[in-house]
Protein backbone atom coordinates (compact mmCIF):
# COMPACT_ATOMS: atom_id res chain seq x y z
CA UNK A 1 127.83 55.27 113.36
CA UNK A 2 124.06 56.22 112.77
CA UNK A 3 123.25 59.10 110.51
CA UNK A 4 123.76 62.46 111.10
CA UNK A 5 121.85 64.52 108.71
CA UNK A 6 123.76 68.19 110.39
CA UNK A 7 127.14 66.88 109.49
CA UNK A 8 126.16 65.16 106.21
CA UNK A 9 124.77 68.76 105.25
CA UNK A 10 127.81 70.49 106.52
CA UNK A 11 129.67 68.10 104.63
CA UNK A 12 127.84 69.50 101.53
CA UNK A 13 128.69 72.67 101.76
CA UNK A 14 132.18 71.87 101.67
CA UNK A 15 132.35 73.44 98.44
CA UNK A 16 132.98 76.54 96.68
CA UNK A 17 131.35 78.47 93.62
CA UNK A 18 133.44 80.68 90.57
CA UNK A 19 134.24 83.62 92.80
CA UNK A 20 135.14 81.83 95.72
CA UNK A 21 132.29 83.07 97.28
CA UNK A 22 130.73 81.07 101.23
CA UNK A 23 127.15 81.66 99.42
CA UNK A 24 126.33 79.16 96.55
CA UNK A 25 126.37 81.78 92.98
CA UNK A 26 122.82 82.68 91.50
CA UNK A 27 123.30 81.25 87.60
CA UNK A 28 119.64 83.37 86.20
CA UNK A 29 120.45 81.74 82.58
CA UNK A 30 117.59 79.84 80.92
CA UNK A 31 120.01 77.93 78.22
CA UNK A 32 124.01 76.96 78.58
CA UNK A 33 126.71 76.90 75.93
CA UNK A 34 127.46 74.00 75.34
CA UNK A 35 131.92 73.46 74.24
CA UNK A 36 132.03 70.92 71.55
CA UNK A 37 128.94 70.82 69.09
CA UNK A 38 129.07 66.92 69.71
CA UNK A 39 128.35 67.15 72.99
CA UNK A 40 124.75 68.19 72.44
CA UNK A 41 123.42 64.91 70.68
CA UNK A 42 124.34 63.53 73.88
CA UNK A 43 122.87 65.65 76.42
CA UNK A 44 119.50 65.36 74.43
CA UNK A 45 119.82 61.56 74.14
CA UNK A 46 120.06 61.80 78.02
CA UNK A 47 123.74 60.42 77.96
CA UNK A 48 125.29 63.35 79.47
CA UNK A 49 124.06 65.44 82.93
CA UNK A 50 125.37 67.53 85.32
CA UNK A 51 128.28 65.91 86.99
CA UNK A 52 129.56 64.03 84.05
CA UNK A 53 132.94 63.54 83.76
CA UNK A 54 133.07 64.41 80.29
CA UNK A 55 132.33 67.78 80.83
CA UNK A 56 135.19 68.17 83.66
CA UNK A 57 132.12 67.46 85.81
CA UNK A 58 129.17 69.72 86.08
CA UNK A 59 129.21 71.91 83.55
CA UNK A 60 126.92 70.10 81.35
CA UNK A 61 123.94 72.00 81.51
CA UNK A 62 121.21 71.93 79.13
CA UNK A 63 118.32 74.47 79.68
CA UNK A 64 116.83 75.72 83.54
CA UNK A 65 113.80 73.69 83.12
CA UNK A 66 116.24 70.77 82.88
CA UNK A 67 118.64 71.23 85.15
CA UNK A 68 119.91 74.58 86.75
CA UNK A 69 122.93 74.88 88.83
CA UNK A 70 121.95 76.85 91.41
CA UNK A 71 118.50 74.64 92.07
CA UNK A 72 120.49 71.74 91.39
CA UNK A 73 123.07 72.60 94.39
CA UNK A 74 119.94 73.49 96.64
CA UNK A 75 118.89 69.85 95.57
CA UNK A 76 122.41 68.35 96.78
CA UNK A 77 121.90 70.43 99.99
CA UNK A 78 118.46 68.54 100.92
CA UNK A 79 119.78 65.26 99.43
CA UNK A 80 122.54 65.43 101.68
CA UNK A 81 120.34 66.05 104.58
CA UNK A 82 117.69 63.53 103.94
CA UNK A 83 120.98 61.40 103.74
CA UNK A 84 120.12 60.30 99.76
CA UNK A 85 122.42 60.08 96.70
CA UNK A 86 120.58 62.87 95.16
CA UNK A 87 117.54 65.81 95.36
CA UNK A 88 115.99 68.16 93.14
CA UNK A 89 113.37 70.67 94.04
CA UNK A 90 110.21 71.93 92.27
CA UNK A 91 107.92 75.02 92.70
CA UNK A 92 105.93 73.18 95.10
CA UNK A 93 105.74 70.62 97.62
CA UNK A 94 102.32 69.29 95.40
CA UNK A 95 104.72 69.22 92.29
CA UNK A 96 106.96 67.42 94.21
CA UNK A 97 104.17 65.01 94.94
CA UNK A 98 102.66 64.34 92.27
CA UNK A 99 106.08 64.51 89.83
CA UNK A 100 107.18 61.67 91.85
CA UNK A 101 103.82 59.47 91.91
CA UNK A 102 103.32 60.06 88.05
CA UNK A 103 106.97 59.05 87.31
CA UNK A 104 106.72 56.02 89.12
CA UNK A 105 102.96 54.93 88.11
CA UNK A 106 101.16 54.35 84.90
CA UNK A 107 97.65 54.03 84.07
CA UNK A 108 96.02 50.73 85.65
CA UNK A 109 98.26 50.92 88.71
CA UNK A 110 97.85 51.39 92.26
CA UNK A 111 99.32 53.45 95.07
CA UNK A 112 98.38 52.14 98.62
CA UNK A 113 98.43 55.62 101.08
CA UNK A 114 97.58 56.60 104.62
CA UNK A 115 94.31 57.36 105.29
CA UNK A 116 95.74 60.44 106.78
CA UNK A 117 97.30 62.90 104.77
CA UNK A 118 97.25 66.65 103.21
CA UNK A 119 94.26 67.26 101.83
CA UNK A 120 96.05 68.33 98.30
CA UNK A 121 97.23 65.04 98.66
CA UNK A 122 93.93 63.06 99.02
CA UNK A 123 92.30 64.94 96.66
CA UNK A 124 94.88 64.38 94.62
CA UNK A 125 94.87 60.63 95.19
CA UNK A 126 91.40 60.25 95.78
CA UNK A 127 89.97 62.08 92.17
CA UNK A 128 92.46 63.61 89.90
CA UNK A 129 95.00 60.67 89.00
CA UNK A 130 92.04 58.21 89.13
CA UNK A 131 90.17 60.88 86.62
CA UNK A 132 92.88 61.46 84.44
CA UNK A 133 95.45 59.13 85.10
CA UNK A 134 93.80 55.71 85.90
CA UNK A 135 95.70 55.64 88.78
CA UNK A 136 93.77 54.34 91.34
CA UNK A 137 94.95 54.48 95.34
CA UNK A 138 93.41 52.04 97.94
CA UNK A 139 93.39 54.21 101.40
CA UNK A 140 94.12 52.60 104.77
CA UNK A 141 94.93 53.35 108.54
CA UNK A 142 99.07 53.17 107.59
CA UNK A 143 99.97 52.38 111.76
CA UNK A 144 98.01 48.87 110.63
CA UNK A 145 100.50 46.98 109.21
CA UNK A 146 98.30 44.22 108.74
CA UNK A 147 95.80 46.33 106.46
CA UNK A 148 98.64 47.63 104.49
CA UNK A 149 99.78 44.52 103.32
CA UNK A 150 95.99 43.12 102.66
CA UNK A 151 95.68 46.13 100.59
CA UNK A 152 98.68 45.94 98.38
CA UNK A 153 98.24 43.48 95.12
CA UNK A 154 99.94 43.18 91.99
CA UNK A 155 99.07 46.33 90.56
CA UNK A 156 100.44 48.34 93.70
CA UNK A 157 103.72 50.27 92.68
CA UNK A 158 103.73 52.75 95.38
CA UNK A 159 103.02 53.10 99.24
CA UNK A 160 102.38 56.27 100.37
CA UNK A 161 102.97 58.03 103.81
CA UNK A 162 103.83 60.86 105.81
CA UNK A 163 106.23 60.37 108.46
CA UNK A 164 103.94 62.45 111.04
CA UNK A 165 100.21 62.22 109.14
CA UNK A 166 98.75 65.33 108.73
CA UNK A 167 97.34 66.18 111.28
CA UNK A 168 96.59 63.56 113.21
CA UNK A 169 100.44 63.34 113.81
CA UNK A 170 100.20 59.00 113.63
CA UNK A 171 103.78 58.10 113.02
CA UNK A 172 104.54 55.66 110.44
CA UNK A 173 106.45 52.37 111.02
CA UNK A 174 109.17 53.08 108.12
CA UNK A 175 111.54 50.59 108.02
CA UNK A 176 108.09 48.24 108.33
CA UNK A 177 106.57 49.98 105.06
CA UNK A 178 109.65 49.54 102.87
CA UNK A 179 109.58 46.00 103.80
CA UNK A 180 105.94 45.09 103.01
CA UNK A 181 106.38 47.81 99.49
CA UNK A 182 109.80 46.09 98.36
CA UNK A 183 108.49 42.74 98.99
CA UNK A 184 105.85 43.75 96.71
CA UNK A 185 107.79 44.98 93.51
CA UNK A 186 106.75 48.48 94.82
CA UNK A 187 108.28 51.98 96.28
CA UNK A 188 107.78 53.23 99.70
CA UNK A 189 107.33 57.57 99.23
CA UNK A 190 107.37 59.32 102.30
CA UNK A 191 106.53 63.01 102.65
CA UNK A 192 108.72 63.96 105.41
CA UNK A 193 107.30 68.19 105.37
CA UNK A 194 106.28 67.46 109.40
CA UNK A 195 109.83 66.07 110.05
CA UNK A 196 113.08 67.38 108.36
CA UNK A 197 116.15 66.12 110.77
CA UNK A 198 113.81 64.30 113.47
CA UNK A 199 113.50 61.42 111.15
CA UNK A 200 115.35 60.43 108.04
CA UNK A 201 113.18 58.09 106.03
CA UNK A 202 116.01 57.13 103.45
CA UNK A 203 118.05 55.74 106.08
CA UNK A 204 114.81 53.23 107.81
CA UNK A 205 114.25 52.24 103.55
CA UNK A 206 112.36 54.72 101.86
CA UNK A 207 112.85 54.77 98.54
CA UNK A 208 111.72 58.73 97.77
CA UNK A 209 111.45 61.44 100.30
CA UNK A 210 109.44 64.34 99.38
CA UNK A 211 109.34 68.10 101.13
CA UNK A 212 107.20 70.72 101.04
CA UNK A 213 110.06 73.43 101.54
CA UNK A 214 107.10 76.02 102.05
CA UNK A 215 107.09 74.84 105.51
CA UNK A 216 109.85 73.65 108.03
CA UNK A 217 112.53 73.80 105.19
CA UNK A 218 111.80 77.55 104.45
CA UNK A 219 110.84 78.88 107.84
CA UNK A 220 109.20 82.09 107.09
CA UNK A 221 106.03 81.36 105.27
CA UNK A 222 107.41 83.74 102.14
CA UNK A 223 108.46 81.19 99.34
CA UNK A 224 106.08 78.14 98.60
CA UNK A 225 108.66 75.23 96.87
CA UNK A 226 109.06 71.69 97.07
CA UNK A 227 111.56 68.74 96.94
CA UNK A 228 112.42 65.40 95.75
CA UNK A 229 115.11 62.84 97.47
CA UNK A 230 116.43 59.93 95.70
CA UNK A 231 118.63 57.62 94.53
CA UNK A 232 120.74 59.22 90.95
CA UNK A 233 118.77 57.20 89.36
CA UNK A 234 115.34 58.21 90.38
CA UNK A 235 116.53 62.00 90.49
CA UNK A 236 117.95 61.81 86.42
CA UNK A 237 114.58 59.78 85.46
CA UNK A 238 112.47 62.97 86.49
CA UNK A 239 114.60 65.21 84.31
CA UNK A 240 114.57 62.82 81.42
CA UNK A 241 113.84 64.68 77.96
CA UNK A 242 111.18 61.87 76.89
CA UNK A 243 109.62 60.56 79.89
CA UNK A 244 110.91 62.81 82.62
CA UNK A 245 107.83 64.42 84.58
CA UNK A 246 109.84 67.31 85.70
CA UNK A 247 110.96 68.33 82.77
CA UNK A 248 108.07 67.96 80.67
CA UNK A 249 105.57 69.40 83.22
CA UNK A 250 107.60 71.97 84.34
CA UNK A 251 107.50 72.55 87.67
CA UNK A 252 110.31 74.51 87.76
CA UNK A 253 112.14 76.46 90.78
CA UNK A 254 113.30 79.76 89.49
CA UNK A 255 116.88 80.28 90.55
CA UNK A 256 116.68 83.38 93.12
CA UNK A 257 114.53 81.66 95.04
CA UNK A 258 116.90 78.47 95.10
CA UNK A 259 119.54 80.92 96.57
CA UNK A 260 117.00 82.50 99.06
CA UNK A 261 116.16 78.95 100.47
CA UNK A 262 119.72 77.77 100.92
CA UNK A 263 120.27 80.23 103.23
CA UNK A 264 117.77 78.87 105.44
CA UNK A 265 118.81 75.65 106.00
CA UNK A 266 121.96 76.52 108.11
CA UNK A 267 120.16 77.44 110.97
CA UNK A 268 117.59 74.29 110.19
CA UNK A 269 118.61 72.43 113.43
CA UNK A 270 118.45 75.14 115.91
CA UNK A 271 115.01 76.40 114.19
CA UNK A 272 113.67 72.76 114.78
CA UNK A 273 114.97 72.14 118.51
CA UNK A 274 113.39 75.37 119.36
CA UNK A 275 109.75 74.47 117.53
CA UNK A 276 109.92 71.17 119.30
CA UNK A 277 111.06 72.59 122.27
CA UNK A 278 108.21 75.18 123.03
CA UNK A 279 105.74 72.66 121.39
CA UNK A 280 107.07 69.62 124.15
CA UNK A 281 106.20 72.58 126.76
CA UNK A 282 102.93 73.70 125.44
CA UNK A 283 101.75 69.58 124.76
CA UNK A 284 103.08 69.17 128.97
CA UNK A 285 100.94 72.06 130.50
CA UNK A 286 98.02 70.79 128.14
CA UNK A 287 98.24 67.46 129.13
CA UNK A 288 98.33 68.46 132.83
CA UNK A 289 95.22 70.40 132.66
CA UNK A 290 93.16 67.20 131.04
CA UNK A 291 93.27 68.27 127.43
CA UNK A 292 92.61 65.65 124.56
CA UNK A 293 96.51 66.73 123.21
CA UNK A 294 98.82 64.41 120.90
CA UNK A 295 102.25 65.31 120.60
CA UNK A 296 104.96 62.61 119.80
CA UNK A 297 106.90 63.90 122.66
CA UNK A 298 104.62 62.77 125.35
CA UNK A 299 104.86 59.83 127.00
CA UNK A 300 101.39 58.81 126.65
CA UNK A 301 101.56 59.29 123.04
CA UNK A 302 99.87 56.18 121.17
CA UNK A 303 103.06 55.85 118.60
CA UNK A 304 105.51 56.53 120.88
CA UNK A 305 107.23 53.47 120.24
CA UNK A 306 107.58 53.33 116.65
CA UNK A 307 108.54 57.57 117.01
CA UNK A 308 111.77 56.30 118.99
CA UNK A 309 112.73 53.69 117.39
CA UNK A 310 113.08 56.01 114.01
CA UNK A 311 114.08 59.37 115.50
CA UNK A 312 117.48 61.22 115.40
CA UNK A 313 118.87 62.60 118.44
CA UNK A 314 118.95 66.33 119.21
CA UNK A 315 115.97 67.63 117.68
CA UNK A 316 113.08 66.94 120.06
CA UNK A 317 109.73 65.74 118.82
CA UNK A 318 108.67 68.33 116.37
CA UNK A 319 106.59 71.51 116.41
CA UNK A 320 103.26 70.29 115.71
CA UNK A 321 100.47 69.69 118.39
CA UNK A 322 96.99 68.94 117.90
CA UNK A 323 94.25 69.23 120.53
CA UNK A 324 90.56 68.07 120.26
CA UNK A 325 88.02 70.89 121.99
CA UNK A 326 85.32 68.66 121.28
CA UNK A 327 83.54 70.53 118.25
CA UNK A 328 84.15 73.28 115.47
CA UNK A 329 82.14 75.68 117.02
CA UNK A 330 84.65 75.85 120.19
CA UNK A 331 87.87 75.53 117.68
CA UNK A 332 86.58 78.76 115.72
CA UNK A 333 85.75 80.49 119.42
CA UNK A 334 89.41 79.66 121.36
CA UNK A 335 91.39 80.31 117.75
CA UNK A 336 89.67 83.68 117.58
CA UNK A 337 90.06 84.81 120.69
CA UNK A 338 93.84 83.43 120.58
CA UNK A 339 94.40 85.23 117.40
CA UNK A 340 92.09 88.75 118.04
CA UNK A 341 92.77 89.02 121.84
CA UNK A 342 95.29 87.16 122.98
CA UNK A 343 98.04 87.97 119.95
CA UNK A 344 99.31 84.23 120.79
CA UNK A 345 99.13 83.48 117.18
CA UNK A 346 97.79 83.09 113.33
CA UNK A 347 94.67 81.65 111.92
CA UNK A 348 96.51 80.41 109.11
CA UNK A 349 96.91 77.27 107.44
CA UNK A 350 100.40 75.72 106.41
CA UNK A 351 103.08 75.33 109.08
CA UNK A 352 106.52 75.71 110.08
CA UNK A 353 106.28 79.74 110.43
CA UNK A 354 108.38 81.11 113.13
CA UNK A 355 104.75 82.55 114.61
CA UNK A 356 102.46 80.03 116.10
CA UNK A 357 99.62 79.25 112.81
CA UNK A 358 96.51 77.32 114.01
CA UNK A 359 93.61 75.73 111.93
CA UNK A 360 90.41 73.70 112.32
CA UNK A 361 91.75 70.58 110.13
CA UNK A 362 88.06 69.43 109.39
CA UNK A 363 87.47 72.19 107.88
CA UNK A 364 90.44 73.81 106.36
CA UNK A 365 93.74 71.57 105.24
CA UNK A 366 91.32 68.79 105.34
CA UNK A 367 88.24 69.93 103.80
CA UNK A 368 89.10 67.58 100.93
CA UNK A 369 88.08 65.01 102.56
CA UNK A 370 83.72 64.38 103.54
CA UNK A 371 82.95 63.09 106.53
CA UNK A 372 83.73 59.41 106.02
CA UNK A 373 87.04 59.82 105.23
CA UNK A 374 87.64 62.40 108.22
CA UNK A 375 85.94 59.33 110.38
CA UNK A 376 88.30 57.02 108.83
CA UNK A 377 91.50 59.76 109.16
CA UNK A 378 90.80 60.01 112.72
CA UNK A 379 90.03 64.18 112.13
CA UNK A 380 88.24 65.02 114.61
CA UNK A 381 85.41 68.08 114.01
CA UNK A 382 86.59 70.20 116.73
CA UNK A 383 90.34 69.16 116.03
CA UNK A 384 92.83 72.15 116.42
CA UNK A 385 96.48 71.82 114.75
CA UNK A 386 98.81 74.13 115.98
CA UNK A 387 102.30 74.67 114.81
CA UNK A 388 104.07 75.92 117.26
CA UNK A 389 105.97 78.74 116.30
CA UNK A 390 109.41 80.71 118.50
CA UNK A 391 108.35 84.61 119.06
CA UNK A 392 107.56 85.55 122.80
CA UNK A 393 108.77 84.10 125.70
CA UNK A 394 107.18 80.16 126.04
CA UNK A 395 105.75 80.84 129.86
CA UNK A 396 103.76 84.45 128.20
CA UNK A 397 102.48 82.10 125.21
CA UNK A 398 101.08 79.41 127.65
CA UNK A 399 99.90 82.21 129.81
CA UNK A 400 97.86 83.73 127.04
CA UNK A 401 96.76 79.67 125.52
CA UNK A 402 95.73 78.75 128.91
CA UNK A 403 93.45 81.62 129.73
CA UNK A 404 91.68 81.16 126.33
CA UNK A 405 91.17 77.72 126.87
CA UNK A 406 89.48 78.98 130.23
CA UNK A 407 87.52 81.29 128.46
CA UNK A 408 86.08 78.97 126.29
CA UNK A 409 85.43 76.40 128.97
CA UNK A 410 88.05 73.70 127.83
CA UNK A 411 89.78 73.65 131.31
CA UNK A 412 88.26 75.17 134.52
């Protein structure tokens, strides 16, 4: 049977805390008690983790930067969705990044990454890791397979994507990636932030999946976070006392807000059919009037194919849209008046709110990058994203989109 990430989460939560409790318990200690002094040798030589046996299985905790129950069940939860053997989650989706690119790479190495991603991302990428890492990453248009594997040597340990870039919404050909990557000695990472239960990397060979939980994940713009998916193995060599890059850089998610996010991800599926939903309306009535609009959901879409062949059923084709109004100067006029007169939605950046949130890419998530690479990203100036959020009735949200879009002189 394929994968079903809503009953491997439901699965998950087949499981119940101290008190008996439906909600997972909120453990706020910073340092556990460990039973039998010579236990603790062990947990410091890394021998011993939550889970173990041992310890009549998970009660060998160490210290909250380390491990913490409560993040470490919110972990399980995502793990169990991405359909991996194990999660953990940071105070960021960035700390998820770049925890998982600096545990994997050491200086002299190479990461090979879309063209197209998060600004953080490429400017993390791009100048800090080369700066102070030696970590250098060789860019490239990631729907070319053909340039991916010209691009990836002996020194390449990682191959970066998004599932849906950012924002040009190009799909990546997974299962191709972790081909051409494993072939190579190397790790396919996949940020999967645009995507939760539409696709499941893990299960089409990625070997990490990464989350901002800011967006999608969280669903309220209120708690920024992050998350890794892995194998055991992956997941334990992040926490690892010596060489672990969670646990000696500290990205740590505070407890209360681990609690506060696993109550979100419930309602996860029915939050996502409804983005894509409105969003597969919206990209329709756009594409009918003429607009330059990319949505996976459409059958003119470029990578519909590849989108497909890697999507789960029941979820619809996501909730972001992008549409090209030819320059910045009519972006900034139609989001203002959408925003200021119209009330359809936010000038904000970030995504996955349950209120539309719409930004110039060029020149806001990815300002990072200087004109070349936005020429290579295929980021156009007058590029608007829009993540499409679920307030309002769809047909009075068109209404108000459409008329703006007449105002501005987009469609006549």
């Amino acid at each position: 049977m394929p994968f079903d990430p809503i009953e491997s989460y439901a699965n998950s939560r087949h499981e119940f805390g101290e008190h008996g409790g439906v909600n997972m318990s909120i453990e706020a200690s910073t340092t556990f008690t460990v039973m039998e002094a010579e236990l603790m040798p062990e947990i410091f030589q890394g021998r011993l983790g939550p889970g173990d046996q041992k310890t009549g299985g998970g009660g060998c905790y160490l210290y909250s930067r380390h491990f913490n129950p409560t993040v470490y069940t919110l972990g399980r939860a995502i793990a169990a969705i991405e359909g991996t053997e194990a999660g953990y989650c940071t105070a960021s989706g960035m700390a998820a990044i770049a925890t998982t690119l600096m545990q994997i790479c050491h200086p002299g190495d190479e990461i090979v990454s879309a063209a197209a991603v998060y600004g953080g991302t490429f400017a993390l990428l791009k100048e800090y890791l080369p700066a102070k890492c030696t970590i250098n990453t060789r860019f490239v248009d990631i729907t070319d397979l053909d340039a991916v594997k010209a691009a990836v040597n002996e020194r390449t340990k990682v191959i970066y994507c998004e599932t849906l870039s950012n924002p040009t919404l190009a799909i990546a050909d997974i299962p191709a990636l972790a081909e051409i990557a494993h072939e190579a000695g190397a790790m396919l990472v996949v940020d999967n932030t645009f995507s939760p239960l539409i696709v499941s990397p893990a299960q089409h060979g990625a070997d990490v999946v990464v989350h901002s939980i800011t967006k999608f994940l969280g669903g309220a713009s209120d708690i920024i976070a992050g998350a890794v998916c892995a194998s055991n193995d992956f997941i334990s060599s992040l926490m690892d006392l010596h060489m672990g890059s969670v646990m000696l850089l500290g990205p740590t998610m505070d407890p209360q807000t681990a609690f506060q996010l696993s109550l979100r991800l419930p309602h996860l599926g029915l939050r996502m059919a409804e983005h894509s939903r409105r969003a597969q309306f919206m990209a329709e009535r756009l594409a009918e009037h003429g607009v330059k609009v990319d949505y996976p959901g459409l059958p003119g879409f470029g990578h519909r194919a590849t989108f497909d062949r890697i999507r789960n059923d029941g979820f619809g084709a996501g909730g972001l849209l992008t549409l090209d109004v030819g320059s910045s100067e009519t972006a900034s006029e139609l989001m203002t008046l959408l925003q200021n007169e119209y009330r359809f939605g936010y000038m904000a950046v970030s995504l996955g709110y349950f209120d539309t949130l719409m930004s110039c890419s060029a020149s806001s998530t990815s300002s990072e990058l200087d004109d070349d690479d936005l020429r290579r990203a295929g980021i156009a100036p007058g590029l608007v994203r829009m993540s499409i959020g679920y307030t309002g009735s769809v047909e009075q949200r068109w209404e108000q989109l459409e008329s703006a879009l007449r105002d501005v002189g987009v469609i006549t």
